[in-house]
PDB file of N, CA and C in Angstrom:
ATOM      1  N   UNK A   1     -21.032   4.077   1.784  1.00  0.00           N
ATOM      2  CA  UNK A   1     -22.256   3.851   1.052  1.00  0.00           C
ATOM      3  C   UNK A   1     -22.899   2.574   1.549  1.00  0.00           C
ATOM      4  N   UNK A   2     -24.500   2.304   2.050  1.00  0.00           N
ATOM      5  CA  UNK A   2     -24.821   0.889   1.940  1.00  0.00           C
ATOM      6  C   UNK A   2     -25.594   1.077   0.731  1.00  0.00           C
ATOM      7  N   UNK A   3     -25.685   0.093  -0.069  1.00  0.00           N
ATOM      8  CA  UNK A   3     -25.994  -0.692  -0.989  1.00  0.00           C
ATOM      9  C   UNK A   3     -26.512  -2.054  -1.301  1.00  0.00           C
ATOM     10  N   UNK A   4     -27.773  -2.309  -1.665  1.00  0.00           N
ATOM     11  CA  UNK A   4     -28.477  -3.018  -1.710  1.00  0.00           C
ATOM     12  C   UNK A   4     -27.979  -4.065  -3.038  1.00  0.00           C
ATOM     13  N   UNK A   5     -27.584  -4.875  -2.951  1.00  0.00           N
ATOM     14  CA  UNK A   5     -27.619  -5.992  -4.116  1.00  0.00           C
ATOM     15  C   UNK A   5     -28.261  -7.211  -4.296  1.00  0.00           C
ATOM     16  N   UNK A   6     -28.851  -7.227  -5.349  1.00  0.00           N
ATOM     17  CA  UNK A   6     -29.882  -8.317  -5.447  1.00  0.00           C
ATOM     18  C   UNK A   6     -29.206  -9.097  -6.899  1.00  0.00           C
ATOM     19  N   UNK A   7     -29.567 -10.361  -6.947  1.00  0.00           N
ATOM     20  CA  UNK A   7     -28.814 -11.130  -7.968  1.00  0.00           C
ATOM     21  C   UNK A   7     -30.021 -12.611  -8.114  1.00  0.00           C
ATOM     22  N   UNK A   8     -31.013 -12.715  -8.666  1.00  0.00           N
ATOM     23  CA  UNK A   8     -32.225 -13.474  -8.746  1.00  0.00           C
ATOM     24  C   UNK A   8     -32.470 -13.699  -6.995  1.00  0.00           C
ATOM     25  N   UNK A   9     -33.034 -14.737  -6.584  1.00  0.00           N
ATOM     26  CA  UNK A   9     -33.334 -14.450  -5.256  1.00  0.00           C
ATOM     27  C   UNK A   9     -32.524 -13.917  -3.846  1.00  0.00           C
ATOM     28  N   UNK A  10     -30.957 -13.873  -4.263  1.00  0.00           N
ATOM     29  CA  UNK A  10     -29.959 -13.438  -3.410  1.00  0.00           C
ATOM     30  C   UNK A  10     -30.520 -12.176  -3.415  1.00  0.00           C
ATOM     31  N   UNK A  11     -30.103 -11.835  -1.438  1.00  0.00           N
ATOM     32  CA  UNK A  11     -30.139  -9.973  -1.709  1.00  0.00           C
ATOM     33  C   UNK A  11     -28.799  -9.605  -0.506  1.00  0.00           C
ATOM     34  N   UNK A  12     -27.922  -8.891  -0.741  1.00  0.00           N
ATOM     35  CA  UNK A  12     -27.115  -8.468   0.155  1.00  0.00           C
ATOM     36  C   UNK A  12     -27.350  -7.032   0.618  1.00  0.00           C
ATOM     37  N   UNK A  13     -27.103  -6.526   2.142  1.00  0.00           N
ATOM     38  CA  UNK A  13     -27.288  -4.987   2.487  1.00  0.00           C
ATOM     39  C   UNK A  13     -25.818  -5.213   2.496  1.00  0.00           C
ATOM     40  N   UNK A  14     -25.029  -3.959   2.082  1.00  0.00           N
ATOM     41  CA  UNK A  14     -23.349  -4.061   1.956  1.00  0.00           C
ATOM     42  C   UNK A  14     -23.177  -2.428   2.552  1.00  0.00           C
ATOM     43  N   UNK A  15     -22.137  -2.324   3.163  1.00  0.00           N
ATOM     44  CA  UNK A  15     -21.625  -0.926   3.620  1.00  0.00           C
ATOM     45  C   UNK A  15     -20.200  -0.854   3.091  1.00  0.00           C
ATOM     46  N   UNK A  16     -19.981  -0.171   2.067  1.00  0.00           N
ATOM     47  CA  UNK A  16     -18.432  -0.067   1.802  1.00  0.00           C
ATOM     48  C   UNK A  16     -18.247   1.273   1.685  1.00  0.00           C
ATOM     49  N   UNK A  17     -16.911   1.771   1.645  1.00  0.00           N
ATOM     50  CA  UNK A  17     -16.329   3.245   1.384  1.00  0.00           C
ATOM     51  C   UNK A  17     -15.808   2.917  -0.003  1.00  0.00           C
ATOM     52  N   UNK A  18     -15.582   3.973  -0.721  1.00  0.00           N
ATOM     53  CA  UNK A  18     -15.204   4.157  -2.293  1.00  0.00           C
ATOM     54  C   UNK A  18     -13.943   3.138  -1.976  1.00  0.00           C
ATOM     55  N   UNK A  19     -12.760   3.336  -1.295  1.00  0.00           N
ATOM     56  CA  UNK A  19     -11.456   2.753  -1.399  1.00  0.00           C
ATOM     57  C   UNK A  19     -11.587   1.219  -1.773  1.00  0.00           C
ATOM     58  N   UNK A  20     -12.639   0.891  -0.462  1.00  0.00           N
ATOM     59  CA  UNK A  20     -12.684  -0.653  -0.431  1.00  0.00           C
ATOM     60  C   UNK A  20     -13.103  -1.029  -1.776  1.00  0.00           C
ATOM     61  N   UNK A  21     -14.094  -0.383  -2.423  1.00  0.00           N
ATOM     62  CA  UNK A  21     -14.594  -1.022  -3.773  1.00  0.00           C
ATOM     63  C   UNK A  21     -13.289  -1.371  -4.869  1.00  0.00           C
ATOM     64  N   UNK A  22     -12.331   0.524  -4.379  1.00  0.00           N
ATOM     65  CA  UNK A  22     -11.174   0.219  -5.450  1.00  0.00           C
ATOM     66  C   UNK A  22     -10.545  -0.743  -5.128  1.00  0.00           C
ATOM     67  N   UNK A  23     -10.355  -1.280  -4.008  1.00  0.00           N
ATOM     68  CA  UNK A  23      -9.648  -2.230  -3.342  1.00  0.00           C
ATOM     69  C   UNK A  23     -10.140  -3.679  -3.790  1.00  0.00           C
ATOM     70  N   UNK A  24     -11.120  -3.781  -4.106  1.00  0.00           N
ATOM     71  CA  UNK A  24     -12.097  -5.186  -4.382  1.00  0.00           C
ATOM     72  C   UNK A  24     -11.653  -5.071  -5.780  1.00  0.00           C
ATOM     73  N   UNK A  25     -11.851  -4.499  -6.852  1.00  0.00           N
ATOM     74  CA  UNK A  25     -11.464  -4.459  -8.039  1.00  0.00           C
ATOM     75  C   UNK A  25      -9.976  -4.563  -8.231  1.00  0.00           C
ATOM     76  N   UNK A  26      -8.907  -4.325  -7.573  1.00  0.00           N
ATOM     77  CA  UNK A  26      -7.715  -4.428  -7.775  1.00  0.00           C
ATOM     78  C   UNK A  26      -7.614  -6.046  -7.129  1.00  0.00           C
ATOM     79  N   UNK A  27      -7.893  -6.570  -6.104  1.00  0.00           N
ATOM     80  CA  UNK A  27      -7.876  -7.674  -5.682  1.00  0.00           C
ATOM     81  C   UNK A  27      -8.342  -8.686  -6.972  1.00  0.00           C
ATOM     82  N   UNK A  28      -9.587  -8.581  -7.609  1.00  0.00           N
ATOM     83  CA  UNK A  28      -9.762  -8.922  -8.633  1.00  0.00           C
ATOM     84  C   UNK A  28      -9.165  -8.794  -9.626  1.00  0.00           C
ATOM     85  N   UNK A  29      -8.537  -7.898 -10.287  1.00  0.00           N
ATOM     86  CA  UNK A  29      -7.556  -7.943 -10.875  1.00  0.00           C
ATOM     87  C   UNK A  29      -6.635  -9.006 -11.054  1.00  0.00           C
ATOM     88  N   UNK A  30      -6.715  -9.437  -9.699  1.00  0.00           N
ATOM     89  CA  UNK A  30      -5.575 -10.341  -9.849  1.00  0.00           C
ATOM     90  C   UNK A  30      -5.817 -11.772 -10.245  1.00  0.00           C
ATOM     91  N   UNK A  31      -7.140 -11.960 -10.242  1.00  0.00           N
ATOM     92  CA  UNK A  31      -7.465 -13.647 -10.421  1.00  0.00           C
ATOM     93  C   UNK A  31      -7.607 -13.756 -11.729  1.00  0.00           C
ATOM     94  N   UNK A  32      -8.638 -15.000 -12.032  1.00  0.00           N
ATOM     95  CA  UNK A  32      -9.048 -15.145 -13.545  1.00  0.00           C
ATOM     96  C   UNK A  32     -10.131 -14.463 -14.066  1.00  0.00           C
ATOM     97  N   UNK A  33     -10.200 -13.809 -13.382  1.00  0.00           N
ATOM     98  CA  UNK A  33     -11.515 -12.781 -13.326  1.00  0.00           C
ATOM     99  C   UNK A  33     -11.282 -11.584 -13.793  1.00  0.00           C
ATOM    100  N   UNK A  34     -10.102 -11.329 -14.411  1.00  0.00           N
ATOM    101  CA  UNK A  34      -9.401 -10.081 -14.620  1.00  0.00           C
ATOM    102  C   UNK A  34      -9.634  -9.438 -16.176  1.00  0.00           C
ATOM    103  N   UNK A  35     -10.144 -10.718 -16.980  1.00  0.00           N
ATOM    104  CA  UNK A  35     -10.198 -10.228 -18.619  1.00  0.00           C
ATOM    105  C   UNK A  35     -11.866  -9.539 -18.764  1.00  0.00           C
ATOM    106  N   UNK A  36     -12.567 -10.524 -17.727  1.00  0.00           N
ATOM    107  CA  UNK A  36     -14.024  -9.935 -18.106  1.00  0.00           C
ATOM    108  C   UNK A  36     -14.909  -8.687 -16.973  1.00  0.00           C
ATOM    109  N   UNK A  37     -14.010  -7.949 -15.998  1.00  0.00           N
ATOM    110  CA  UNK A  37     -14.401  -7.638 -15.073  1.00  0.00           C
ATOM    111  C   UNK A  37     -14.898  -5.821 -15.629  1.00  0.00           C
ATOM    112  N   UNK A  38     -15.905  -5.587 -15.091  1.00  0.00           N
ATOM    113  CA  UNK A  38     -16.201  -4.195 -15.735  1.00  0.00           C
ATOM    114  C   UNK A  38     -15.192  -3.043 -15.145  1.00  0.00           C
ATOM    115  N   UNK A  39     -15.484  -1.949 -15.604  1.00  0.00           N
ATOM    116  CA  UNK A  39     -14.257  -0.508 -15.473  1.00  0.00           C
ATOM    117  C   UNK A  39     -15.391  -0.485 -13.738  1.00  0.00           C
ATOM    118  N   UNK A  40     -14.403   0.027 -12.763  1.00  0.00           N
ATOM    119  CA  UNK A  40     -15.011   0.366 -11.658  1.00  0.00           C
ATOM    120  C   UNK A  40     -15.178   1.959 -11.477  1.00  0.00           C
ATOM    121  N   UNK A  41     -15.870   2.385 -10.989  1.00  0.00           N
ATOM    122  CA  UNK A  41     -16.553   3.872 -10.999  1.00  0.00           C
ATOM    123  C   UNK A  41     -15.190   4.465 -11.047  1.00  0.00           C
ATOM    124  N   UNK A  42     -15.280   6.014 -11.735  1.00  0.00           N
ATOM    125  CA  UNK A  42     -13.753   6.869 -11.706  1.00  0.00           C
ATOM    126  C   UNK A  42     -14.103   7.148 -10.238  1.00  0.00           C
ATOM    127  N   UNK A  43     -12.764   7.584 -10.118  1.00  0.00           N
ATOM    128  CA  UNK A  43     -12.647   8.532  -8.275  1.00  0.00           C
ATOM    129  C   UNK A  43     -13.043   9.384  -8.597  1.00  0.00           C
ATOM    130  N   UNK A  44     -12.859  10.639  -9.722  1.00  0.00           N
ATOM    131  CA  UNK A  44     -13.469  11.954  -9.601  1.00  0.00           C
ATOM    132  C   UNK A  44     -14.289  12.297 -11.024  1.00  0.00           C
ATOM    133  N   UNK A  45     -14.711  13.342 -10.867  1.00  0.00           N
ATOM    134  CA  UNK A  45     -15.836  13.143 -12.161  1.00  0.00           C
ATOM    135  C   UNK A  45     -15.706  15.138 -12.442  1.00  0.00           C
ATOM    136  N   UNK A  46     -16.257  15.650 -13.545  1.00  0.00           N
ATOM    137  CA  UNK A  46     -15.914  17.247 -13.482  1.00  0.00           C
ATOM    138  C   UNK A  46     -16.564  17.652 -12.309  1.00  0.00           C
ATOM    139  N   UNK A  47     -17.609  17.140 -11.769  1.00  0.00           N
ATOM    140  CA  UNK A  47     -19.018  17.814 -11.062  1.00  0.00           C
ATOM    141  C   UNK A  47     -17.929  17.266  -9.106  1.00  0.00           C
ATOM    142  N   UNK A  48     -17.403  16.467  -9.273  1.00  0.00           N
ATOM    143  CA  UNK A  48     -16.390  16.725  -7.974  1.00  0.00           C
ATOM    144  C   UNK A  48     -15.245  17.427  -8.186  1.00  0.00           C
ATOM    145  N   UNK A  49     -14.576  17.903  -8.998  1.00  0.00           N
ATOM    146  CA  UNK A  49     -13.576  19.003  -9.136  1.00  0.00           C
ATOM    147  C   UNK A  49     -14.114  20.376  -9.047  1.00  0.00           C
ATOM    148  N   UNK A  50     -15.388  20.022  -9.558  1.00  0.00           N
ATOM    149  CA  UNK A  50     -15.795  22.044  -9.555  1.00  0.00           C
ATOM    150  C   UNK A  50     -16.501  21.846  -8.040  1.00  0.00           C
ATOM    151  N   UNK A  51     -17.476  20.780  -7.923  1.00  0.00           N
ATOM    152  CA  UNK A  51     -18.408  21.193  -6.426  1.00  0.00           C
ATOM    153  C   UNK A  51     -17.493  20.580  -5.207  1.00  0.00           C
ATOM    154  N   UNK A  52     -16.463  19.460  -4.988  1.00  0.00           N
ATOM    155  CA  UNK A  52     -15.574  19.173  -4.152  1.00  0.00           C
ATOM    156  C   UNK A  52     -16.391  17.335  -4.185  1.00  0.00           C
ATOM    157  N   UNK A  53     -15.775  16.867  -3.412  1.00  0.00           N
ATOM    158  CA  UNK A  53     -16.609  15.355  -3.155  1.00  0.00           C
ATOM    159  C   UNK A  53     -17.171  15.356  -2.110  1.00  0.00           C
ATOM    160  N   UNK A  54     -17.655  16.109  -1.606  1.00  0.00           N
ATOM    161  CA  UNK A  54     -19.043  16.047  -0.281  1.00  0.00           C
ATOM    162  C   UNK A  54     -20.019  16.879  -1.081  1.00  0.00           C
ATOM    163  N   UNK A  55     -20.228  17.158  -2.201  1.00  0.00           N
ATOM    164  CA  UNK A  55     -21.379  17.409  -3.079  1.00  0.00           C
ATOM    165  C   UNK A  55     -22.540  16.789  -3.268  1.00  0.00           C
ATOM    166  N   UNK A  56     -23.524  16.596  -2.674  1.00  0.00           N
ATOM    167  CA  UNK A  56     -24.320  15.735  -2.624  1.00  0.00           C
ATOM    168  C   UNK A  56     -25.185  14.902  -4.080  1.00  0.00           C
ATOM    169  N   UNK A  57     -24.788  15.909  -5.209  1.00  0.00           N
ATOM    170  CA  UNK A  57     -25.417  15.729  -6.238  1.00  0.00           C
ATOM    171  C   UNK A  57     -24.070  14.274  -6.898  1.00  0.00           C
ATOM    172  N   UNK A  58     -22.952  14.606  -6.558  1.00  0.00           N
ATOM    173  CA  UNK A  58     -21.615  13.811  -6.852  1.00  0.00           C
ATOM    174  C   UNK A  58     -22.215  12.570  -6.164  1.00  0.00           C
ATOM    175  N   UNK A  59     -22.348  12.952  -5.015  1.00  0.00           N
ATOM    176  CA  UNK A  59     -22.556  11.185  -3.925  1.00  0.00           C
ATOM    177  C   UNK A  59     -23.450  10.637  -4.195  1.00  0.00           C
ATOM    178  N   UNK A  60     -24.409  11.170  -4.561  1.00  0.00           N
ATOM    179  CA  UNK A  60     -25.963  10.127  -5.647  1.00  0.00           C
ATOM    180  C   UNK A  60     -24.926   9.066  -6.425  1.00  0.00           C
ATOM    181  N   UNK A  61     -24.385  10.474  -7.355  1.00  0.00           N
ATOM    182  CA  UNK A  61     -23.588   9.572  -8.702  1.00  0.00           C
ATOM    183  C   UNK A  61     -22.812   8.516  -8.622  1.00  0.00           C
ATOM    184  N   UNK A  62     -21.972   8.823  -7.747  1.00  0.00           N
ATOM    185  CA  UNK A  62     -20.980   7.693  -7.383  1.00  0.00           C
ATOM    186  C   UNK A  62     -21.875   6.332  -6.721  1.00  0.00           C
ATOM    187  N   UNK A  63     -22.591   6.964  -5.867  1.00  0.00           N
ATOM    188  CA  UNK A  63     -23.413   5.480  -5.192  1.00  0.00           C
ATOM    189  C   UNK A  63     -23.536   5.079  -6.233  1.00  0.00           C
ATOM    190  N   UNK A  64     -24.537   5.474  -7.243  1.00  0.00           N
ATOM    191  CA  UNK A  64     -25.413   4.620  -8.355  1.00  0.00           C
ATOM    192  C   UNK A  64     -24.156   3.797  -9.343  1.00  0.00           C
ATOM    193  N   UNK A  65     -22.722   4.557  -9.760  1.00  0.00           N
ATOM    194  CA  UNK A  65     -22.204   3.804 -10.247  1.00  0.00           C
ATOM    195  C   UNK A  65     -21.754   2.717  -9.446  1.00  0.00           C
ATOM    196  N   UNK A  66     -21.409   3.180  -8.186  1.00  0.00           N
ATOM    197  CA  UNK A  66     -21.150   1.785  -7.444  1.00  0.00           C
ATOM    198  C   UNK A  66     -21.758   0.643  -7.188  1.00  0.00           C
ATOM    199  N   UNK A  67     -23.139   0.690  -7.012  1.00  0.00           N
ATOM    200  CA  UNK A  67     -24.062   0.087  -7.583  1.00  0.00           C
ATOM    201  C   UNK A  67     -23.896  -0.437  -8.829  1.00  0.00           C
ATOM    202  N   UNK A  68     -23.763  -0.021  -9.928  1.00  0.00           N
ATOM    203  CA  UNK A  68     -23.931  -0.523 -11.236  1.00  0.00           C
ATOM    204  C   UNK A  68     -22.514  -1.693 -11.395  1.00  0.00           C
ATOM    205  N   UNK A  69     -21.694  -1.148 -10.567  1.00  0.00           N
ATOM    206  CA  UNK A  69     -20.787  -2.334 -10.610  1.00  0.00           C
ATOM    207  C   UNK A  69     -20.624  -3.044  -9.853  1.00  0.00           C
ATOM    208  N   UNK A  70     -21.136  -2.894  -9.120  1.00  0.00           N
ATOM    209  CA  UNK A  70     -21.090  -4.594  -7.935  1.00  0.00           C
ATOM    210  C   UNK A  70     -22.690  -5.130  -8.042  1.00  0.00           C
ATOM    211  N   UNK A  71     -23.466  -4.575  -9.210  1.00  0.00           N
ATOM    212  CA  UNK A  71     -24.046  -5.435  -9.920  1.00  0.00           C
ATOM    213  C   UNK A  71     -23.520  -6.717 -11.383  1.00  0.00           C
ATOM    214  N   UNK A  72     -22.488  -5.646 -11.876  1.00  0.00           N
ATOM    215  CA  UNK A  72     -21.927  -5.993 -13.069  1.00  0.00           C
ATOM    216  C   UNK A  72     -21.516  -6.947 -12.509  1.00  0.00           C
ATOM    217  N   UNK A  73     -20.635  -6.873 -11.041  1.00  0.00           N
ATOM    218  CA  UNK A  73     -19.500  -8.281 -11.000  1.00  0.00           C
ATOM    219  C   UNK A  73     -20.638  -9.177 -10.218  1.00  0.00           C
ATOM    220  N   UNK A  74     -21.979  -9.025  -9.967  1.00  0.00           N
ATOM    221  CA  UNK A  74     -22.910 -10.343  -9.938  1.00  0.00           C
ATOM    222  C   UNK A  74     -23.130 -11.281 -10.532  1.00  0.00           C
ATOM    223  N   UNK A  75     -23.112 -10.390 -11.910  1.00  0.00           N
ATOM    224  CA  UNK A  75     -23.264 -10.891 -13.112  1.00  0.00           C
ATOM    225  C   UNK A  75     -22.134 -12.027 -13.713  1.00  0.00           C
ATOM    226  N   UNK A  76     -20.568 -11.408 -13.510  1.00  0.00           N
ATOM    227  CA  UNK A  76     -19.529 -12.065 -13.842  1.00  0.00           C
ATOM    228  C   UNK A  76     -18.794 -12.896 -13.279  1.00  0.00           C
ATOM    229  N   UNK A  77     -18.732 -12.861 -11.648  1.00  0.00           N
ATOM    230  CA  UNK A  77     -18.628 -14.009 -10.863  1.00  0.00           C
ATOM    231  C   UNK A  77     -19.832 -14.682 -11.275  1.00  0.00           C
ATOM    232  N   UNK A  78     -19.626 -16.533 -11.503  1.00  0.00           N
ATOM    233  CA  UNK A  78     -19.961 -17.512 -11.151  1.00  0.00           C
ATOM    234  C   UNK A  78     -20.926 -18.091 -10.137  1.00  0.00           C
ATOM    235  N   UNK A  79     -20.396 -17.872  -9.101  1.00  0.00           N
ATOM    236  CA  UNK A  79     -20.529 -18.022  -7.660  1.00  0.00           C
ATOM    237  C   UNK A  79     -20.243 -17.135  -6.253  1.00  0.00           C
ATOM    238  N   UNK A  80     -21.424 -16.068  -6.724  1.00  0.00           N
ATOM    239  CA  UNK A  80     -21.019 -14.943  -5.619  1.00  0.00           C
ATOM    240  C   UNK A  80     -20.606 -15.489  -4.112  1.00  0.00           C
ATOM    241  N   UNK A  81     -21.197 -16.246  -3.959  1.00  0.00           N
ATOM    242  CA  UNK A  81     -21.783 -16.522  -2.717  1.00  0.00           C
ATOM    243  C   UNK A  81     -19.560 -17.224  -2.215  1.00  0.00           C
ATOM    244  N   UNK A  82     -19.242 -17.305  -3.344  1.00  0.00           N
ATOM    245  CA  UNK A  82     -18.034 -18.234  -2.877  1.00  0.00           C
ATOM    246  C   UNK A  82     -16.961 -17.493  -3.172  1.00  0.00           C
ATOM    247  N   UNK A  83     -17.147 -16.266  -3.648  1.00  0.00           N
ATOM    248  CA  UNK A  83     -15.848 -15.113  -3.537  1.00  0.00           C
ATOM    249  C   UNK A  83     -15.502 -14.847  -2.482  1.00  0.00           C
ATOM    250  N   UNK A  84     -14.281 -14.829  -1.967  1.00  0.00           N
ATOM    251  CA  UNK A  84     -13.841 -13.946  -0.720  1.00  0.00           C
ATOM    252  C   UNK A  84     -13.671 -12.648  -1.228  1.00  0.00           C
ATOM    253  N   UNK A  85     -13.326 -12.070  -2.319  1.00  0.00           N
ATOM    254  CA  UNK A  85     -13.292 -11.246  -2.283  1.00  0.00           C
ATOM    255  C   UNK A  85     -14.197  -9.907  -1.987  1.00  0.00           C
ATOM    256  N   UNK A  86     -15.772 -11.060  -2.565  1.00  0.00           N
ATOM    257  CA  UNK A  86     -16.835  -9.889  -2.191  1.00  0.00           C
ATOM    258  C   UNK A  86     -17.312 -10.188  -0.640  1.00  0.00           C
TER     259      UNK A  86
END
């Protein structure tokens, strides 16, 4: 997915695959960042069990939640700019 994130005048173009995101959220997990961090998109949803995950109507969905959460953790990191993780 690339994905556009904007956070007041910050803007990032980002290219990640679903894993890495799960991967960024479990990494997070681990810091102090772990009590306030939002739920990260599910892996599958009914509409990828019945249509498969190359469904194009699924891959909207998932982008947009992925989106919605690496907006959320804009919001909840501090100091984006100084995460390694993102």
């Amino acid at each position: 997915f690339t994905l556009t994130i904007r956070n007041g005048d910050a803007v990032w173009q980002i290219r990640r695959s679903f894993q890495q995101v799960r991967s960024l959220h479990q990494a997070l997990s681990q810091t102090y960042l772990a009590r306030g961090l939002p739920a990260p998109p599910p892996r599958a949803t009914c509409r990828s069990v019945v249509f498969g995950q190359r469904n194009a109507r699924f891959l909207d969905e998932r982008a947009a939640r992925i989106q919605d959460y690496l907006r959320a953790l804009t919001i909840q990191i501090p100091v984006v700019e100084q995460c390694e993780a993102l």
